[in-house]
Protein backbone atom coordinates (compact mmCIF):
# COMPACT_ATOMS: atom_id res chain seq x y z
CA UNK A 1 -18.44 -9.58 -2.03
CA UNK A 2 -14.99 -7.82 -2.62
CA UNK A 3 -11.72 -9.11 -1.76
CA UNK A 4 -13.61 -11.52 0.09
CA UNK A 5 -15.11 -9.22 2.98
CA UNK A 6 -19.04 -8.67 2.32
CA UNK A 7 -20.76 -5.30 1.93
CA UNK A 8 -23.36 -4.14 3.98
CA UNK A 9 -26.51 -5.82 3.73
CA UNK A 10 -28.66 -2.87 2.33
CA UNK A 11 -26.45 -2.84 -0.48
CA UNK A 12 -25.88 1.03 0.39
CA UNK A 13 -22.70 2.12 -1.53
CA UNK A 14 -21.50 5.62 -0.36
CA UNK A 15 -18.83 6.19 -2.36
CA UNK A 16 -21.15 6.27 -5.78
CA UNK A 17 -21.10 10.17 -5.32
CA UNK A 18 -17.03 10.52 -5.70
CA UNK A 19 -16.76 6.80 -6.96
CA UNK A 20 -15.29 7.99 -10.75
CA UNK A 21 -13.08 11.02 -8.96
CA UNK A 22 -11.28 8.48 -7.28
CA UNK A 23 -11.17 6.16 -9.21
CA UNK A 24 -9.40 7.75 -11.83
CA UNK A 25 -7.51 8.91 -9.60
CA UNK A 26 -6.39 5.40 -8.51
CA UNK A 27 -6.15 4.43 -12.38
CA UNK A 28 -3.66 7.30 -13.16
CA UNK A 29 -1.22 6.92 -10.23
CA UNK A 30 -1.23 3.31 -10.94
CA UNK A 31 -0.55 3.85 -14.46
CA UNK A 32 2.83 6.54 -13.88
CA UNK A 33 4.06 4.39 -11.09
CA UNK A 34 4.04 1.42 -13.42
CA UNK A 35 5.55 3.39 -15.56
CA UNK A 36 8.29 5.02 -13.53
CA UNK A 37 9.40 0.52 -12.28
CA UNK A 38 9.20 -0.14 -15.81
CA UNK A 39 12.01 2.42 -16.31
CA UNK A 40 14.12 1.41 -13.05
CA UNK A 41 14.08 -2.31 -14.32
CA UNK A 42 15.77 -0.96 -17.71
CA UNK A 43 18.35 0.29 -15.83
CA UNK A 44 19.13 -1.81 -13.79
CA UNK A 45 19.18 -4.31 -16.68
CA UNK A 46 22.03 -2.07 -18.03
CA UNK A 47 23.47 -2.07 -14.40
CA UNK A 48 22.94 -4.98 -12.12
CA UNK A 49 23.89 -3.08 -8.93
CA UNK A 50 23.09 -5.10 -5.43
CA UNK A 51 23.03 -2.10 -3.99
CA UNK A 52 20.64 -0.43 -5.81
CA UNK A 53 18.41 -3.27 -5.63
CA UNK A 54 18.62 -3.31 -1.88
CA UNK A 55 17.76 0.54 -1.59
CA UNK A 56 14.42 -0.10 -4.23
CA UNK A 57 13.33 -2.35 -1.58
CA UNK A 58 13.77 -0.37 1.56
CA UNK A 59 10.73 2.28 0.87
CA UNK A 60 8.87 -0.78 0.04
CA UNK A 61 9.51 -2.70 3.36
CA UNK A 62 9.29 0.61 5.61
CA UNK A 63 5.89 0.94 3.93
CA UNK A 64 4.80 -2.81 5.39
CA UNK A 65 5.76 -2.35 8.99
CA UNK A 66 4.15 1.26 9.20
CA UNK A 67 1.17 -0.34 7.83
CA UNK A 68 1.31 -2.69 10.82
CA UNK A 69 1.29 0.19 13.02
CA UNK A 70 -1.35 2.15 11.39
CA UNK A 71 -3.80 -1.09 11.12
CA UNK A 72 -2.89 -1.76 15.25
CA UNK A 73 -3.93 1.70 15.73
CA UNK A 74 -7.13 2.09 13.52
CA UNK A 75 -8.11 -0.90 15.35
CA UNK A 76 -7.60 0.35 18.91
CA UNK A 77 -8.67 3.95 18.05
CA UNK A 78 -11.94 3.15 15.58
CA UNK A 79 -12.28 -0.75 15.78
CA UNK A 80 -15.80 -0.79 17.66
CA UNK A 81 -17.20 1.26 15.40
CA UNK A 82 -16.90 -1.29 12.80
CA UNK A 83 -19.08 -4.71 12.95
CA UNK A 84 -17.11 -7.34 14.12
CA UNK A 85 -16.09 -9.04 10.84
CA UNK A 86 -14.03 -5.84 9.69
CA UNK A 87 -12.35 -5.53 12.57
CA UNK A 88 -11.14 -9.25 11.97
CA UNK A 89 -10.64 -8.19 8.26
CA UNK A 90 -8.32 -5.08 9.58
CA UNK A 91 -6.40 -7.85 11.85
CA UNK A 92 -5.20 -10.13 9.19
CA UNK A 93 -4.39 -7.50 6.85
CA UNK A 94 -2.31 -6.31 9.95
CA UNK A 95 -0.88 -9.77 10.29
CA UNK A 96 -0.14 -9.95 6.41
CA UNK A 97 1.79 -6.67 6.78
CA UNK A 98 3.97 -8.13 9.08
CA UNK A 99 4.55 -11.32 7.35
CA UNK A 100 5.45 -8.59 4.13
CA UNK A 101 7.78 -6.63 5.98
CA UNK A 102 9.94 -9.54 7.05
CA UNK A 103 9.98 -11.55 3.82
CA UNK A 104 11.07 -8.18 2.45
CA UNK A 105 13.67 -7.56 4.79
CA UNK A 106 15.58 -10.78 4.19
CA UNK A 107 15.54 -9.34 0.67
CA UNK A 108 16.97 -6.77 2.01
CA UNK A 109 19.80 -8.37 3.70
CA UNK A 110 20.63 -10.96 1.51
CA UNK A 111 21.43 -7.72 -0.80
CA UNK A 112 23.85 -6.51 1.39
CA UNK A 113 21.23 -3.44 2.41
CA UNK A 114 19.92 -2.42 6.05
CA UNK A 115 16.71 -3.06 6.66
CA UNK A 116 14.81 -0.03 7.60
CA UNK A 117 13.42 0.48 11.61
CA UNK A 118 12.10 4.06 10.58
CA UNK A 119 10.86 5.47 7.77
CA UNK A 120 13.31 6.23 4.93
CA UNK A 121 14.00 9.71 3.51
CA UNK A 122 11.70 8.73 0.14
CA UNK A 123 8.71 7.33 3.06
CA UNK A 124 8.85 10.23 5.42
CA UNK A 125 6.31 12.28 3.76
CA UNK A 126 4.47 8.95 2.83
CA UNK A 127 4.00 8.08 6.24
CA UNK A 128 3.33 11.78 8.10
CA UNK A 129 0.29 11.62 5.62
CA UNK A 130 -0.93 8.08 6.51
CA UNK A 131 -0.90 9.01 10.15
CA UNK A 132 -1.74 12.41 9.66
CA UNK A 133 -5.25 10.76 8.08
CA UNK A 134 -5.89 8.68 10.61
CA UNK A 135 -5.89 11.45 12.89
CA UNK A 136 -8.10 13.30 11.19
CA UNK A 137 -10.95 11.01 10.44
CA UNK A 138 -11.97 7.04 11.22
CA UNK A 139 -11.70 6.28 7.25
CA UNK A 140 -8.94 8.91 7.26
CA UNK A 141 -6.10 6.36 6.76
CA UNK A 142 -8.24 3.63 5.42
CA UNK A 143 -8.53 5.75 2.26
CA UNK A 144 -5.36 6.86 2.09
CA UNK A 145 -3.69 3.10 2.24
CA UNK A 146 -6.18 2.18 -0.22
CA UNK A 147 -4.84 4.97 -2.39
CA UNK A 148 -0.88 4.09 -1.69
CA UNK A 149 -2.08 0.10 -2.54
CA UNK A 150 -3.83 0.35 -5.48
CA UNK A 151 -0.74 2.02 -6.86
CA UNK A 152 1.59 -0.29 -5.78
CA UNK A 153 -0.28 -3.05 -7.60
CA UNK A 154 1.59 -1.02 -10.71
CA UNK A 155 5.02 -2.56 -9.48
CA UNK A 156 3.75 -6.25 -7.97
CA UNK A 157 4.10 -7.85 -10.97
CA UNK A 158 7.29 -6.18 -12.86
CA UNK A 159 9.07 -7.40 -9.39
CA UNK A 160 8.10 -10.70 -9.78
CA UNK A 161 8.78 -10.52 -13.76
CA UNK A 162 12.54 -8.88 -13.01
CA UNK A 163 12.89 -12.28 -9.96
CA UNK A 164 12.04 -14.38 -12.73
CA UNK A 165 14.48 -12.77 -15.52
CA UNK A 166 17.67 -11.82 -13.05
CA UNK A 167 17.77 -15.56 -11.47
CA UNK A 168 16.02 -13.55 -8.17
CA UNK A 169 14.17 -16.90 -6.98
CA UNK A 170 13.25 -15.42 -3.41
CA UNK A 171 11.95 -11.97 -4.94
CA UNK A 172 9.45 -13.59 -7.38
CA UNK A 173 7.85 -15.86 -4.65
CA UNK A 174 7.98 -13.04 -1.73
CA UNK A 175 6.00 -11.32 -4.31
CA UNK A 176 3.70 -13.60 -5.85
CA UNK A 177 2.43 -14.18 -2.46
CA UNK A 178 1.78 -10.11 -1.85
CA UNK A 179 -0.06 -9.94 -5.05
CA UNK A 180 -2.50 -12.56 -3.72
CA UNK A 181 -2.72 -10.69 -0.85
CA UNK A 182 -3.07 -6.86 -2.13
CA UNK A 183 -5.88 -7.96 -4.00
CA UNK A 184 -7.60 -8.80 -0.44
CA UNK A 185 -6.25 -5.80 1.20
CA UNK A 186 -7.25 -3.05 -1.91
CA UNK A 187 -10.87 -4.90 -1.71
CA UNK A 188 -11.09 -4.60 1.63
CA UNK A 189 -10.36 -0.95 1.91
CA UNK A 190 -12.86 -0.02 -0.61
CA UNK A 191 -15.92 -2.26 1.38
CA UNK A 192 -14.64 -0.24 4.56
CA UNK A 193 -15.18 2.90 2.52
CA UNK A 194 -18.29 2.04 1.04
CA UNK A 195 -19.51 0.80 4.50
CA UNK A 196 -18.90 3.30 6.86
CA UNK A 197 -18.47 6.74 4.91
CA UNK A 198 -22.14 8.40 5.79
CA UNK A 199 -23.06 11.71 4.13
CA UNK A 200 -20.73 14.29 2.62
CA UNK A 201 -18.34 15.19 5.79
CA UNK A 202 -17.16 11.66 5.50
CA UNK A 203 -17.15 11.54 1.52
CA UNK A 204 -14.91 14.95 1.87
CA UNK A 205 -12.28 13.38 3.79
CA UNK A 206 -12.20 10.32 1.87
CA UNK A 207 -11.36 12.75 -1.66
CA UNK A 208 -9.19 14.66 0.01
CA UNK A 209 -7.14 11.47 1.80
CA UNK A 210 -6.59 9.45 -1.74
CA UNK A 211 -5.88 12.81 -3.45
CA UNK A 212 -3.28 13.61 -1.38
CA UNK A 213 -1.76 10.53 -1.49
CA UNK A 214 -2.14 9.89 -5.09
CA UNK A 215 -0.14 12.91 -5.24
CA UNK A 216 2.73 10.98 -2.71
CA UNK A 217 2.60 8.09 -4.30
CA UNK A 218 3.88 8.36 -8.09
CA UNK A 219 7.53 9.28 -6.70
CA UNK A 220 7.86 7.68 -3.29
CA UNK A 221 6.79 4.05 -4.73
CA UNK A 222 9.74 4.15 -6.80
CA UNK A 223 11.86 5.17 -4.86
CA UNK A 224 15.34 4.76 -4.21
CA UNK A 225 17.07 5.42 -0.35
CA UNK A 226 20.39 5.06 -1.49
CA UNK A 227 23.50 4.14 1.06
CA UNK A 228 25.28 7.70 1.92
């Protein structure tokens, strides 16, 4: 069992062809997009600018809501291809996406920022490619969200570090509780994957989905739609 959804019964996992590929490719987008927060927390250290804050947030919260689309959508499109289970799997990840993009949005606001109601300058790209996969294949945009959240996971816990350190009470427990619920969401992608992909058509869309978006990822999850 991963991220507490069960894998398939004949123990079958198709990824094991392009399982190292990707997954170095999910270890070094984590790794420079941990990299690149750990730099914007130094300077905003030097420079405690509400503002700034507030626009490092608003990529982050665009990113929840279009999940919340994409998820409704997968569902409705795909959903009875998948057994039962994953479809309920896809809905509370859907209703956890929500639940993200609010508590992020009072961040938001409580900053003095905007939150956003369509994607961002820094998210547009992010998100033509998200929907852009889905269209293309059933695991099209699973693979590419498990991409984009397995290299968030390299800013979850700087964020809640920084809400901790800068007296932000509300940021550290927004994002304590998205940790615990990545890990479910990053698990659950990867069962999907391992599931459903069947033969090399499938495995070829998967590669080329969380390559592409390992490629979006490094600068968009860090960021910053400034005010004009």
């Amino acid at each position: 069992m991963i991220g507490g959804v069960a894998e398939r019964d004949d123990g079958r996992r198709a990824l094991d062809p392009i399982r190292d590929e990707i997954d170095e490719l999910c270890r070094a987008a984590t790794a420079e997009v941990r990299r690149r927060a750990d730099a914007f927390w130094e300077d905003y250290d030097r420079d405690r600018d509400a503002a700034k804050l507030a626009a490092w947030f608003v990529p982050r919260c665009w990113r929840e809501i279009d999940y919340v689309f994409m998820l409704g959508e997968e569902i409705r499109r795909y959903g009875m291809r998948f057994e039962r289970k994953h479809v309920t799997a896809l809905a509370r990840q859907l209703h956890d996406e929500a639940e993200h993009y609010d508590a992020v949005g009072r961040i938001i606001e409580r900053l003095g920022g905007e939150v956003p109601t369509e994607p961002p300058p820094s998210a547009v790209r992010w998100s033509a490619f998200l929907w852009e996969s889905l269209e293309r294949h059933p695991l099209g945009a699973i693979a590419a969200w498990n991409m984009s959240e397995t290299a968030a996971t390299g800013t979850l816990e700087g964020i809640v570090d920084a809400g901790r350190r800068y007296e932000l009470p509300d940021v550290a427990r927004i994002y304590e509780g998205i940790i615990k619920d990545e890990k479910f969401h990053v698990g659950l992608g990867r069962v999907m994957l391992d599931r459903y992909a069947d033969g090399g058509d499938d495995l070829a869309e998967v590669r080329r989905a969380m390559a592409g978006m390992a490629e979006i990822v490094v600068s968009s999850h860090v960021a910053l739609d400034l005010p004009l």
